[in-house]
PDB file of N, CA and C in Angstrom:
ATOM      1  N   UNK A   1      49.874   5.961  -9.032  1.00  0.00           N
ATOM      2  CA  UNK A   1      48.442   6.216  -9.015  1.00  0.00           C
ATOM      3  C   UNK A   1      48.189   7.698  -9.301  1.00  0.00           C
ATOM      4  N   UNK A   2      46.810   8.110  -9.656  1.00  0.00           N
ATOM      5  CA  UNK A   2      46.756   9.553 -10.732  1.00  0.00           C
ATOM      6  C   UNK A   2      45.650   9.846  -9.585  1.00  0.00           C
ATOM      7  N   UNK A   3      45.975  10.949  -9.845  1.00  0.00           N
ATOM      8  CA  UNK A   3      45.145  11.941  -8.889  1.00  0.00           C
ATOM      9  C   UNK A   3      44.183  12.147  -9.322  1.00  0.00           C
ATOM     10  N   UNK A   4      42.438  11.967  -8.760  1.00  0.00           N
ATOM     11  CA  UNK A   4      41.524  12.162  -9.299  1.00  0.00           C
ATOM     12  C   UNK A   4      41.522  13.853 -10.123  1.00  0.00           C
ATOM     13  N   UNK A   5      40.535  14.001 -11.445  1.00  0.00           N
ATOM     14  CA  UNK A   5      40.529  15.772 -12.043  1.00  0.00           C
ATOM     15  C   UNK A   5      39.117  15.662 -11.780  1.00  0.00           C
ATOM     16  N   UNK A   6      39.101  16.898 -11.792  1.00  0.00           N
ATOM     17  CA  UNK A   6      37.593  17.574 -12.509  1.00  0.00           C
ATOM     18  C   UNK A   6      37.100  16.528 -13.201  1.00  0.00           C
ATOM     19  N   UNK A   7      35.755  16.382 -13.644  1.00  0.00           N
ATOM     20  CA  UNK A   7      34.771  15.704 -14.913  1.00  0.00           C
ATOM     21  C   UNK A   7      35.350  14.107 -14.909  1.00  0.00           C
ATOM     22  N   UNK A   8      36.129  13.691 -13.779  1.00  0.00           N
ATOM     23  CA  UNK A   8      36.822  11.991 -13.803  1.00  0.00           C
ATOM     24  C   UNK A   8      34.982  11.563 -13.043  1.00  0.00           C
ATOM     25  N   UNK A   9      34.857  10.028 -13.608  1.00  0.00           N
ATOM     26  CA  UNK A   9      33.917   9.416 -13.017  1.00  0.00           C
ATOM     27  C   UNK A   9      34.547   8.318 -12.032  1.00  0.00           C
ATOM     28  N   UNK A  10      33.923   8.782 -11.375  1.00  0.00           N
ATOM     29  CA  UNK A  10      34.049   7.849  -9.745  1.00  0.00           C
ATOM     30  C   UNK A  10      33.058   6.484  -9.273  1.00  0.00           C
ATOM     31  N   UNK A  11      33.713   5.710  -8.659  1.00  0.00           N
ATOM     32  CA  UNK A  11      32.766   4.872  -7.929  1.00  0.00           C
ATOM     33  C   UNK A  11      32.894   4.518  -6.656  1.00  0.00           C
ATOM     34  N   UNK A  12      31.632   4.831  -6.516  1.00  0.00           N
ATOM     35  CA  UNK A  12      32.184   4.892  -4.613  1.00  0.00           C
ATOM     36  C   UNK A  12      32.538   3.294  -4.182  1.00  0.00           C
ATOM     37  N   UNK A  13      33.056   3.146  -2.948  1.00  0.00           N
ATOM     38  CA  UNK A  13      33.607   1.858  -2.215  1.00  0.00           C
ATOM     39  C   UNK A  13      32.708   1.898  -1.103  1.00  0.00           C
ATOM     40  N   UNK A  14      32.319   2.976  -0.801  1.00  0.00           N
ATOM     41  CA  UNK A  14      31.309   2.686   0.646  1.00  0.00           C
ATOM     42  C   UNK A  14      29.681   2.912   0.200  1.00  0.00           C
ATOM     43  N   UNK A  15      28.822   2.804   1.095  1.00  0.00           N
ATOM     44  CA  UNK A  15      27.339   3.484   1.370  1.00  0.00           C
ATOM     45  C   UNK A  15      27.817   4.642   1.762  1.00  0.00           C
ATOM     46  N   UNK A  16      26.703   5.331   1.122  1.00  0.00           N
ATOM     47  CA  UNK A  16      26.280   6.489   1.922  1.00  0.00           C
ATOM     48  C   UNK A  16      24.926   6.453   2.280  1.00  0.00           C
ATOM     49  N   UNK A  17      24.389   5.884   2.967  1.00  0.00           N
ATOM     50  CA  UNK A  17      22.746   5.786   3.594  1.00  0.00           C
ATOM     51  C   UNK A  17      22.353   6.992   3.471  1.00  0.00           C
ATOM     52  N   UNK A  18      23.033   7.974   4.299  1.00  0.00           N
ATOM     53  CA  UNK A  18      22.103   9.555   4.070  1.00  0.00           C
ATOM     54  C   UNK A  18      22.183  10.119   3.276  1.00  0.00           C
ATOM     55  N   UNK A  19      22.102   9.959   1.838  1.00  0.00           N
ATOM     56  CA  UNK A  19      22.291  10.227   0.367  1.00  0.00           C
ATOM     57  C   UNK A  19      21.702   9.155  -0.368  1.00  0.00           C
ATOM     58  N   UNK A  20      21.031   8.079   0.506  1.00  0.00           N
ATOM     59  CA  UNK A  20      20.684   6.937  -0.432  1.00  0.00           C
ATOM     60  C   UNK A  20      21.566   6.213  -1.313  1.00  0.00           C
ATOM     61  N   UNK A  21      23.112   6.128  -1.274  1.00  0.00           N
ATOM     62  CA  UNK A  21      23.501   5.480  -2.176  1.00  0.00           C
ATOM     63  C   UNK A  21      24.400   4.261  -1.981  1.00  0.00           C
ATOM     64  N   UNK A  22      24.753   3.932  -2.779  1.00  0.00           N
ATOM     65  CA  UNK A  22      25.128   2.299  -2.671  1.00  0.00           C
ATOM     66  C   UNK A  22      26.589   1.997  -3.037  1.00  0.00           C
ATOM     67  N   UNK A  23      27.628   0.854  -2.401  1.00  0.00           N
ATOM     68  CA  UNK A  23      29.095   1.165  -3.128  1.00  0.00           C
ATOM     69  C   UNK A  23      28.255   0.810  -4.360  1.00  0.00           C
ATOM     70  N   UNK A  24      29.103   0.952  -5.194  1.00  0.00           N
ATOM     71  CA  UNK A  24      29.512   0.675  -6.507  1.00  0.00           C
ATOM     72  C   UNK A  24      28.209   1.753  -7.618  1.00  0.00           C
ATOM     73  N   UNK A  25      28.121   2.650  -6.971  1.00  0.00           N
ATOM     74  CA  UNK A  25      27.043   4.127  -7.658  1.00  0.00           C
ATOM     75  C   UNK A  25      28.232   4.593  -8.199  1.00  0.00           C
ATOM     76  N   UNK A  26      28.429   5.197  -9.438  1.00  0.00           N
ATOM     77  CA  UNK A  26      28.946   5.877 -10.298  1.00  0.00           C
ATOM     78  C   UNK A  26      28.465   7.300 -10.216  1.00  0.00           C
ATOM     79  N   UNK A  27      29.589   8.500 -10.039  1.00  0.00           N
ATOM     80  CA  UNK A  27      29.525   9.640 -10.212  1.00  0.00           C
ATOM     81  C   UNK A  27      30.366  10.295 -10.519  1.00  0.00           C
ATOM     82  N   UNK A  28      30.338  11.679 -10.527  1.00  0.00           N
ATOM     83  CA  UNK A  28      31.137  12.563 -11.937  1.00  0.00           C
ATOM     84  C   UNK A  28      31.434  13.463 -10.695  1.00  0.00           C
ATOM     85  N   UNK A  29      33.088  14.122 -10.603  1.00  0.00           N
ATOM     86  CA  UNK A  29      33.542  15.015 -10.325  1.00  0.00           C
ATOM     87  C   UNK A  29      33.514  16.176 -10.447  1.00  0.00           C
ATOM     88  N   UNK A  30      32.937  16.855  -9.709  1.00  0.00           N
ATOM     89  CA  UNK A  30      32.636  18.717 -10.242  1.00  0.00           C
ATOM     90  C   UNK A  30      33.337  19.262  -9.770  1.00  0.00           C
ATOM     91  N   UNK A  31      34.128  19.203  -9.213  1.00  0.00           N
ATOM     92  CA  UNK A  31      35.084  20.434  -8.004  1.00  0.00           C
ATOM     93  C   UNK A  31      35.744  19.582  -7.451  1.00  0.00           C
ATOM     94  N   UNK A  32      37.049  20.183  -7.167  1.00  0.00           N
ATOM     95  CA  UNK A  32      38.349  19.773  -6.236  1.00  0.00           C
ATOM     96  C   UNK A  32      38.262  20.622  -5.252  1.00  0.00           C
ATOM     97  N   UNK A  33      38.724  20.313  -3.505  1.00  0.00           N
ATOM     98  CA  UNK A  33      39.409  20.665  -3.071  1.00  0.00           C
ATOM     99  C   UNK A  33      40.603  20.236  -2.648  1.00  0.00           C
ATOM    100  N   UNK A  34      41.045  20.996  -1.086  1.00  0.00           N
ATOM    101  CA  UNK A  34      42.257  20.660  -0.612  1.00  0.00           C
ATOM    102  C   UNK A  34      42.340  18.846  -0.157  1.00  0.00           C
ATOM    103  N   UNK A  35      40.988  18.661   0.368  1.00  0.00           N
ATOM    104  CA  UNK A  35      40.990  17.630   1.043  1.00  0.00           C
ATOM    105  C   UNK A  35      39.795  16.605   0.323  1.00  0.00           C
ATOM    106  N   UNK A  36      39.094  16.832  -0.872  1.00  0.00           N
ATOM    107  CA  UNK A  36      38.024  16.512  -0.995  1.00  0.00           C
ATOM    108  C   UNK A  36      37.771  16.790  -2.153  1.00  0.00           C
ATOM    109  N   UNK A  37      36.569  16.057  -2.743  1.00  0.00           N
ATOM    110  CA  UNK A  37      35.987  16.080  -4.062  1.00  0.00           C
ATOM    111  C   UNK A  37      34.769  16.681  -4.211  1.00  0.00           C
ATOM    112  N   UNK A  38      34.051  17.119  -4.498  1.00  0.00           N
ATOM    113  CA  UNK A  38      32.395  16.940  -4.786  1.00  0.00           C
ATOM    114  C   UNK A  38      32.088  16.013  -5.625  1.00  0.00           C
ATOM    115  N   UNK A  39      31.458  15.314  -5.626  1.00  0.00           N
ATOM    116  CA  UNK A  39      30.863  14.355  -6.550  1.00  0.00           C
ATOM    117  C   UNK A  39      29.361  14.342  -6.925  1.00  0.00           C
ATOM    118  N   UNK A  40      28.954  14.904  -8.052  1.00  0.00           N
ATOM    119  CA  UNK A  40      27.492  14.778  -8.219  1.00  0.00           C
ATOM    120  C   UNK A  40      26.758  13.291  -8.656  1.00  0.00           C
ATOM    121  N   UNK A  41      26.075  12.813  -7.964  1.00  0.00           N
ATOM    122  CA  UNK A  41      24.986  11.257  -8.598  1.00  0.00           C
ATOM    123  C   UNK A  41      23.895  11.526  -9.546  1.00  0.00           C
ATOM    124  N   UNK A  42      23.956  11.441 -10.541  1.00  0.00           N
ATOM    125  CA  UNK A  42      22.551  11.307 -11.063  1.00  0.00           C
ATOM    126  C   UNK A  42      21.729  10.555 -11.656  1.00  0.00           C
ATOM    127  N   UNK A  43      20.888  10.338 -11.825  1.00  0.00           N
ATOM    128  CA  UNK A  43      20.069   9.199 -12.494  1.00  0.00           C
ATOM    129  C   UNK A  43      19.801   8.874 -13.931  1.00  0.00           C
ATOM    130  N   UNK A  44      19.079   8.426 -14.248  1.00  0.00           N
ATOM    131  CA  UNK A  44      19.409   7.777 -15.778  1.00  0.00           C
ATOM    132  C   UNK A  44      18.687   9.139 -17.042  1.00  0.00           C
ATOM    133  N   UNK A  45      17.997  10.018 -15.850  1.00  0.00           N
ATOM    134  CA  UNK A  45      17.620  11.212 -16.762  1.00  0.00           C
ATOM    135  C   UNK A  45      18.419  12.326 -16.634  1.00  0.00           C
ATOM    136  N   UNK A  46      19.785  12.187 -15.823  1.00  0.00           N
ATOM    137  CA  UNK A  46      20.378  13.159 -16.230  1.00  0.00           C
ATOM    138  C   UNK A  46      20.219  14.180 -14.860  1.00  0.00           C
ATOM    139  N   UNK A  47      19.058  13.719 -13.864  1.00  0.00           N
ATOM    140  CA  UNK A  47      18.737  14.793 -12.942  1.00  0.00           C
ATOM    141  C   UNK A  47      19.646  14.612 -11.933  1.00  0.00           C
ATOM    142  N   UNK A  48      19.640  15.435 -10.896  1.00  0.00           N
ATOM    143  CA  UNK A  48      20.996  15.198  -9.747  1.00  0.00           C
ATOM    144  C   UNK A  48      20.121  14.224  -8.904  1.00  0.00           C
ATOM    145  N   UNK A  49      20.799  13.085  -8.309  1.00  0.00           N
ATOM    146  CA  UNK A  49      20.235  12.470  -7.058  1.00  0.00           C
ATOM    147  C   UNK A  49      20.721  13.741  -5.953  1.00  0.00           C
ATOM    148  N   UNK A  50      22.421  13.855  -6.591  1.00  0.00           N
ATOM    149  CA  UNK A  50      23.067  14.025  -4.530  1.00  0.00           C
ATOM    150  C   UNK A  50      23.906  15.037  -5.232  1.00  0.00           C
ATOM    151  N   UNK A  51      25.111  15.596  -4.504  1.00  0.00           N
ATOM    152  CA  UNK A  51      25.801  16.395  -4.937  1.00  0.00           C
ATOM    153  C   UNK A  51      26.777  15.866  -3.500  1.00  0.00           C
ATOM    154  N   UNK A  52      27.958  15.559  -3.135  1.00  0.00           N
ATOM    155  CA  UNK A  52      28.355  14.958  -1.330  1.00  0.00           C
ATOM    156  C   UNK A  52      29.749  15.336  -2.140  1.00  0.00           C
ATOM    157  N   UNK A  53      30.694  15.736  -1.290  1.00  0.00           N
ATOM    158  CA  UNK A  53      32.053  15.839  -0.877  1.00  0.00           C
ATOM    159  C   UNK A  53      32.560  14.311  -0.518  1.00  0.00           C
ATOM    160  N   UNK A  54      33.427  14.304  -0.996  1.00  0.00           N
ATOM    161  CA  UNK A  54      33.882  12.934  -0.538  1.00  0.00           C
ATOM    162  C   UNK A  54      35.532  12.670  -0.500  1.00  0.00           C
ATOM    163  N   UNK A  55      36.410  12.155   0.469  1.00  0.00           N
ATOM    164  CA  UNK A  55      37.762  11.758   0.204  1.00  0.00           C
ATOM    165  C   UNK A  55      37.811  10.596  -0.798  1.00  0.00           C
ATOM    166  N   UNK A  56      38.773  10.921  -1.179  1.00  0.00           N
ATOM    167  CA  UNK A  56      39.290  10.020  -1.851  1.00  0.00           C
ATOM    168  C   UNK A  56      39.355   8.626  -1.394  1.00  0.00           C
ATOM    169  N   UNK A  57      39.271   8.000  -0.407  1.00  0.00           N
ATOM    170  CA  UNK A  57      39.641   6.673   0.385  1.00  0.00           C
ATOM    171  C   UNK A  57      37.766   6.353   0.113  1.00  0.00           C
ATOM    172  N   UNK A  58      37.098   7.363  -0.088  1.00  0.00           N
ATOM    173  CA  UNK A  58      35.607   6.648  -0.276  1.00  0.00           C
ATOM    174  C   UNK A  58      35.430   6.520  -1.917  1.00  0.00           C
ATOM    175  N   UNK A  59      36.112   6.684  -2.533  1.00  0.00           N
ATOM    176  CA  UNK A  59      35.747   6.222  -4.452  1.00  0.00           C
ATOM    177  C   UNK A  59      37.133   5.896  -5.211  1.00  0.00           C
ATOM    178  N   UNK A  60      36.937   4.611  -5.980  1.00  0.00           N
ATOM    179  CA  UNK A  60      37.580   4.553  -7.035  1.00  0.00           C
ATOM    180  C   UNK A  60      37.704   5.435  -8.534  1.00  0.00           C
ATOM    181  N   UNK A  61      38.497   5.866  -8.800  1.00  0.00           N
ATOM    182  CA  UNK A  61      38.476   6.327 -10.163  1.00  0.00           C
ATOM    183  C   UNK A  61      38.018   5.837 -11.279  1.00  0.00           C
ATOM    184  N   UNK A  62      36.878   5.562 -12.170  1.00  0.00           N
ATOM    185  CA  UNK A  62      36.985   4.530 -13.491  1.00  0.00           C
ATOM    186  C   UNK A  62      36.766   5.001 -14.670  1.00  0.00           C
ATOM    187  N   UNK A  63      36.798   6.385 -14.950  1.00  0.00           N
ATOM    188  CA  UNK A  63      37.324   6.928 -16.270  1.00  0.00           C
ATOM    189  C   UNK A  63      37.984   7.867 -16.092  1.00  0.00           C
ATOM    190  N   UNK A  64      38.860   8.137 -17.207  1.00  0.00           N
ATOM    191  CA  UNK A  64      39.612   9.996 -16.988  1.00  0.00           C
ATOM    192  C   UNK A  64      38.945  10.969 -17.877  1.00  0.00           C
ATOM    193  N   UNK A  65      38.912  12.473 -17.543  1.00  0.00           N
ATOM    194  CA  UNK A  65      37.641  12.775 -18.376  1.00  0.00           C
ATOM    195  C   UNK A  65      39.140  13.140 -19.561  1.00  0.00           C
ATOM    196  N   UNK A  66      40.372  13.490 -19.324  1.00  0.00           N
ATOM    197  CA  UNK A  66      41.597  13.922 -19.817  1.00  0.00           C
ATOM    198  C   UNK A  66      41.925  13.173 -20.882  1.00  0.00           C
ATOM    199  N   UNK A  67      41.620  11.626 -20.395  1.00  0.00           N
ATOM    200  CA  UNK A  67      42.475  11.086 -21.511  1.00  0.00           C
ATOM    201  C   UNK A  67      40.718  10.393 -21.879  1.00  0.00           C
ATOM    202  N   UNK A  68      39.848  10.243 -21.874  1.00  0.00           N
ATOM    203  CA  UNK A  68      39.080   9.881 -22.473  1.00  0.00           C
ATOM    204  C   UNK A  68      38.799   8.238 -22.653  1.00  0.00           C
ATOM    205  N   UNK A  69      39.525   8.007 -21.266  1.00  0.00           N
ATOM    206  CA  UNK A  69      39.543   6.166 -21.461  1.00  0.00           C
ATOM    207  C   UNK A  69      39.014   5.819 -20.239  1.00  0.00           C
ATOM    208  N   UNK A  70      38.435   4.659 -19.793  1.00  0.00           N
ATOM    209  CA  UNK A  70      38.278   3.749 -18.894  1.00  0.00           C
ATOM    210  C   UNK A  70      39.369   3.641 -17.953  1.00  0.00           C
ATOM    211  N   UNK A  71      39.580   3.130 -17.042  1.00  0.00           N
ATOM    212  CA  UNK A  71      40.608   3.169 -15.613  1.00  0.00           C
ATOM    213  C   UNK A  71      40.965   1.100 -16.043  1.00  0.00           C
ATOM    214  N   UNK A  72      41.784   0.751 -16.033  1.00  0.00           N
ATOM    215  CA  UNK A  72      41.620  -0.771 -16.207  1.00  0.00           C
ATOM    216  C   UNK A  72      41.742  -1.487 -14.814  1.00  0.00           C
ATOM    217  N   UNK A  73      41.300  -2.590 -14.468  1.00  0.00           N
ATOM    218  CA  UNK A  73      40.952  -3.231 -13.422  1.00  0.00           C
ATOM    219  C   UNK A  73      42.372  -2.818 -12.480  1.00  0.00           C
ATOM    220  N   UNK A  74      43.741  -3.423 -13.310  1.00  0.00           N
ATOM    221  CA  UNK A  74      44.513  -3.440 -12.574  1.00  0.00           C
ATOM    222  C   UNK A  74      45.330  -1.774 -11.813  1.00  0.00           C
ATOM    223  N   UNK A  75      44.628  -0.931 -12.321  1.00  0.00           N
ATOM    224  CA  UNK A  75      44.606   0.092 -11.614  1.00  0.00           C
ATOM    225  C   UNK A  75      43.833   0.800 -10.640  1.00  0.00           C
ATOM    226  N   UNK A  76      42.274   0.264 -10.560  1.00  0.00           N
ATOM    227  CA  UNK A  76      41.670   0.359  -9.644  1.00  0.00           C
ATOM    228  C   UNK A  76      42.212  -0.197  -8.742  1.00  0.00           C
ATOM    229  N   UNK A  77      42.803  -2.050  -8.622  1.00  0.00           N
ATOM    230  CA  UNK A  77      42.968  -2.464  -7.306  1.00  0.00           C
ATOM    231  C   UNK A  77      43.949  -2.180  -6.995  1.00  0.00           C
ATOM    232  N   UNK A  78      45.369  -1.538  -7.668  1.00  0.00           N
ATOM    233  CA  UNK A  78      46.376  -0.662  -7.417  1.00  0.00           C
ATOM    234  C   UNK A  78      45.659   0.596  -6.086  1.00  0.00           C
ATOM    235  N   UNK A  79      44.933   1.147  -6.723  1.00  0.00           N
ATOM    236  CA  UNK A  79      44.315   2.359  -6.151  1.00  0.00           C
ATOM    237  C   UNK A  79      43.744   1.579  -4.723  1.00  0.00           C
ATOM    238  N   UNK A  80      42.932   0.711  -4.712  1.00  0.00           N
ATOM    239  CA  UNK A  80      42.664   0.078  -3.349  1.00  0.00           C
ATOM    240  C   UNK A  80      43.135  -0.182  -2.535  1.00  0.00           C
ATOM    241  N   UNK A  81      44.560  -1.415  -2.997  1.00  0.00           N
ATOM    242  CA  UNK A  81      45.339  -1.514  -2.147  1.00  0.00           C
ATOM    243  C   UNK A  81      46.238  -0.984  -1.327  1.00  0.00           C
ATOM    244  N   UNK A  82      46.184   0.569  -2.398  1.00  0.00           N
ATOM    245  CA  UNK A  82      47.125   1.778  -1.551  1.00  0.00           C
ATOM    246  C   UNK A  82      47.117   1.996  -0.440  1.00  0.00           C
ATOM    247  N   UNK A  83      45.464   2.269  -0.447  1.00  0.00           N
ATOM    248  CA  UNK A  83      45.065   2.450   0.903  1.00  0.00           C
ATOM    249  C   UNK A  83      44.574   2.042   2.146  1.00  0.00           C
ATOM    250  N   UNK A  84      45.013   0.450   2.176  1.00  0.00           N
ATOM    251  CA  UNK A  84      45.157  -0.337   3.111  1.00  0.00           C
ATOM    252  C   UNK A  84      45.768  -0.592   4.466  1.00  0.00           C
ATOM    253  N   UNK A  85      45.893  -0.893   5.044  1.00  0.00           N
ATOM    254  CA  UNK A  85      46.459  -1.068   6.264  1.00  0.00           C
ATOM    255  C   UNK A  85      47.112  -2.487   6.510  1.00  0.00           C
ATOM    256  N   UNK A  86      48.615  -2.511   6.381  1.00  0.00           N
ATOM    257  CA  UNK A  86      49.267  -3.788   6.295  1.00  0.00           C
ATOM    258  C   UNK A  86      48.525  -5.700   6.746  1.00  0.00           C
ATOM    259  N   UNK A  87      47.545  -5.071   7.625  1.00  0.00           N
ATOM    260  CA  UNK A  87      46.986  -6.583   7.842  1.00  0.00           C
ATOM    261  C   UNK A  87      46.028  -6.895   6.779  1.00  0.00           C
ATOM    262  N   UNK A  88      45.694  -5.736   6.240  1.00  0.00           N
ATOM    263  CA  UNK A  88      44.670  -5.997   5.119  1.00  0.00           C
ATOM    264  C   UNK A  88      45.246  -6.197   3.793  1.00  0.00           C
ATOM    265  N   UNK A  89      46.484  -5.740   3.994  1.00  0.00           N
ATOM    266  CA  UNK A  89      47.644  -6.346   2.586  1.00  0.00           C
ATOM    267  C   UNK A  89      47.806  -7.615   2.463  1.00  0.00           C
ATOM    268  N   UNK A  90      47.868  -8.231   3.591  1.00  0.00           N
ATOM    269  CA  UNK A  90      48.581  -9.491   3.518  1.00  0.00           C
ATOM    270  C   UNK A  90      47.267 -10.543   3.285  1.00  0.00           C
ATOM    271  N   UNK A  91      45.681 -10.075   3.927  1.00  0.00           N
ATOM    272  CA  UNK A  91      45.132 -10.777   2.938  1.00  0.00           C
ATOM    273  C   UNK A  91      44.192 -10.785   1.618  1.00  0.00           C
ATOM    274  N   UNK A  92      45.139  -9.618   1.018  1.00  0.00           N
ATOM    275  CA  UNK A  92      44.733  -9.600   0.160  1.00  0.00           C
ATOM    276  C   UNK A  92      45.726 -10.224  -0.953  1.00  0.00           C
ATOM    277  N   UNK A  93      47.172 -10.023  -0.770  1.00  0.00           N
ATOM    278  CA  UNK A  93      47.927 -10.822  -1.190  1.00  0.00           C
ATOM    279  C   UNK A  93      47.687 -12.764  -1.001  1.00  0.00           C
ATOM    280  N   UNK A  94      46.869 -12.459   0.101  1.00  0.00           N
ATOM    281  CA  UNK A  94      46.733 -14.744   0.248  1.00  0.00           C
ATOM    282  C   UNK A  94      45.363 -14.919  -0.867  1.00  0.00           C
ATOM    283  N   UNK A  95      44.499 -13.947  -1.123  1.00  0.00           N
ATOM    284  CA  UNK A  95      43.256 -14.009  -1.827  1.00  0.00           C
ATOM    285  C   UNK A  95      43.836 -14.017  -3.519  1.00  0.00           C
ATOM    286  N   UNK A  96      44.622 -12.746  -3.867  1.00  0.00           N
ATOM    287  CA  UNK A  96      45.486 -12.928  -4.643  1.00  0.00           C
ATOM    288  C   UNK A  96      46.081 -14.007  -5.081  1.00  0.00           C
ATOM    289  N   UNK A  97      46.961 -14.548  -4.600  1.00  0.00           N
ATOM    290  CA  UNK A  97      47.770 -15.915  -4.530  1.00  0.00           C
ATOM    291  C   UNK A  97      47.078 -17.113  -5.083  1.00  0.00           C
ATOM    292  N   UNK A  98      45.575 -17.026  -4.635  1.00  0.00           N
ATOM    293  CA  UNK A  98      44.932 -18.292  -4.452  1.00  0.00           C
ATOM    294  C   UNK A  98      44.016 -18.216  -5.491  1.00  0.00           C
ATOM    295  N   UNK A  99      43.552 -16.772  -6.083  1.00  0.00           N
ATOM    296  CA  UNK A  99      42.812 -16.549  -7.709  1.00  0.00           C
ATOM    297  C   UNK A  99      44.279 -17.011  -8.591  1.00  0.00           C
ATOM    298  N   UNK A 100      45.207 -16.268  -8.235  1.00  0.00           N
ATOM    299  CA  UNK A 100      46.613 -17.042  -9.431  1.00  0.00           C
ATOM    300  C   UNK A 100      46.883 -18.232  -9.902  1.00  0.00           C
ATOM    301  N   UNK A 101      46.804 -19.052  -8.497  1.00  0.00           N
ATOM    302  CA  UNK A 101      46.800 -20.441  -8.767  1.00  0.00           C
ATOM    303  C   UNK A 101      46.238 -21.377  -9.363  1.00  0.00           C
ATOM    304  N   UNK A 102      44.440 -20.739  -9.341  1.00  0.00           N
ATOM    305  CA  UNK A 102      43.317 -21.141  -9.442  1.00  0.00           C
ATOM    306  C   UNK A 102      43.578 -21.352 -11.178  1.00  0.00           C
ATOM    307  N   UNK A 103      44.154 -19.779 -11.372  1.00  0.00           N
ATOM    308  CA  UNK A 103      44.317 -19.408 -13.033  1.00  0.00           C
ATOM    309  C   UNK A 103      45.038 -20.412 -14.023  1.00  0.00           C
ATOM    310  N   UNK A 104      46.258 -20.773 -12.796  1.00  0.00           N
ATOM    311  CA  UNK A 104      47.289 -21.334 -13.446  1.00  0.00           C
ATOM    312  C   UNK A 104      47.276 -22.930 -13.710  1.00  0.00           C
ATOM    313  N   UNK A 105      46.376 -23.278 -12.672  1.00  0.00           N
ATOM    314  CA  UNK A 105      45.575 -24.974 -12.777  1.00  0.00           C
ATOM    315  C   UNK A 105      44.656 -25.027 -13.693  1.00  0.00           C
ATOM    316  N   UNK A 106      44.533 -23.866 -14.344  1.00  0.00           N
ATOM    317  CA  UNK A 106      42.805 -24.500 -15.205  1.00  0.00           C
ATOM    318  C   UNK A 106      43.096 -24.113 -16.511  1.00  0.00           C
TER     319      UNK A 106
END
């Protein structure tokens, strides 16, 4: 898994109520730190909603600004599952299992 950069677009996994925003809001990386991102939101004109710090465990990655491509599914849920906690592995592996099967019957 790749370490979020600068100018990568993000999507968050949680709310942020006191920022107004919603999972799956798309935003752009302005700054790194040690522990944290900034992430600016903005709207369809370009203006800032928010500007929030955020760990990494609160956004998916879904473009690189580096390589100029999209993130593909199976690396986002790579990126998800990283950061799980073994009981939440296992059902995500039975949810897994049971879309495979689903695939493989039809």
């Amino acid at each position: 898994m790749q370490e979020p950069k600068q100018f990568d677009v993000i999507e968050l996994l949680v709310d942020l109520p006191e920022q107004s925003l919603k999972a799956g809001t798309q935003g752009a990386i302005v700054e790194l730190y040690d522990d944290a991102c900034e992430v600016e939101f903005t709207d369809d004109a370009g203006e800032t909603l928010a500007l929030v710090p955020l760990q990494s465990m609160q956004f998916v990655v879904v473009w690189r600004a580096a390589s100029k491509s999209w993130v593909s599914v199976a690396e986002k849920v790579e990126a998800l599952v990283a950061a799980l906690p073994e009981e939440a592995l296992a059902e995500v592996f039975v949810f897994a299992r049971s879309a495979y099967s689903r695939q493989m019957a039809g």
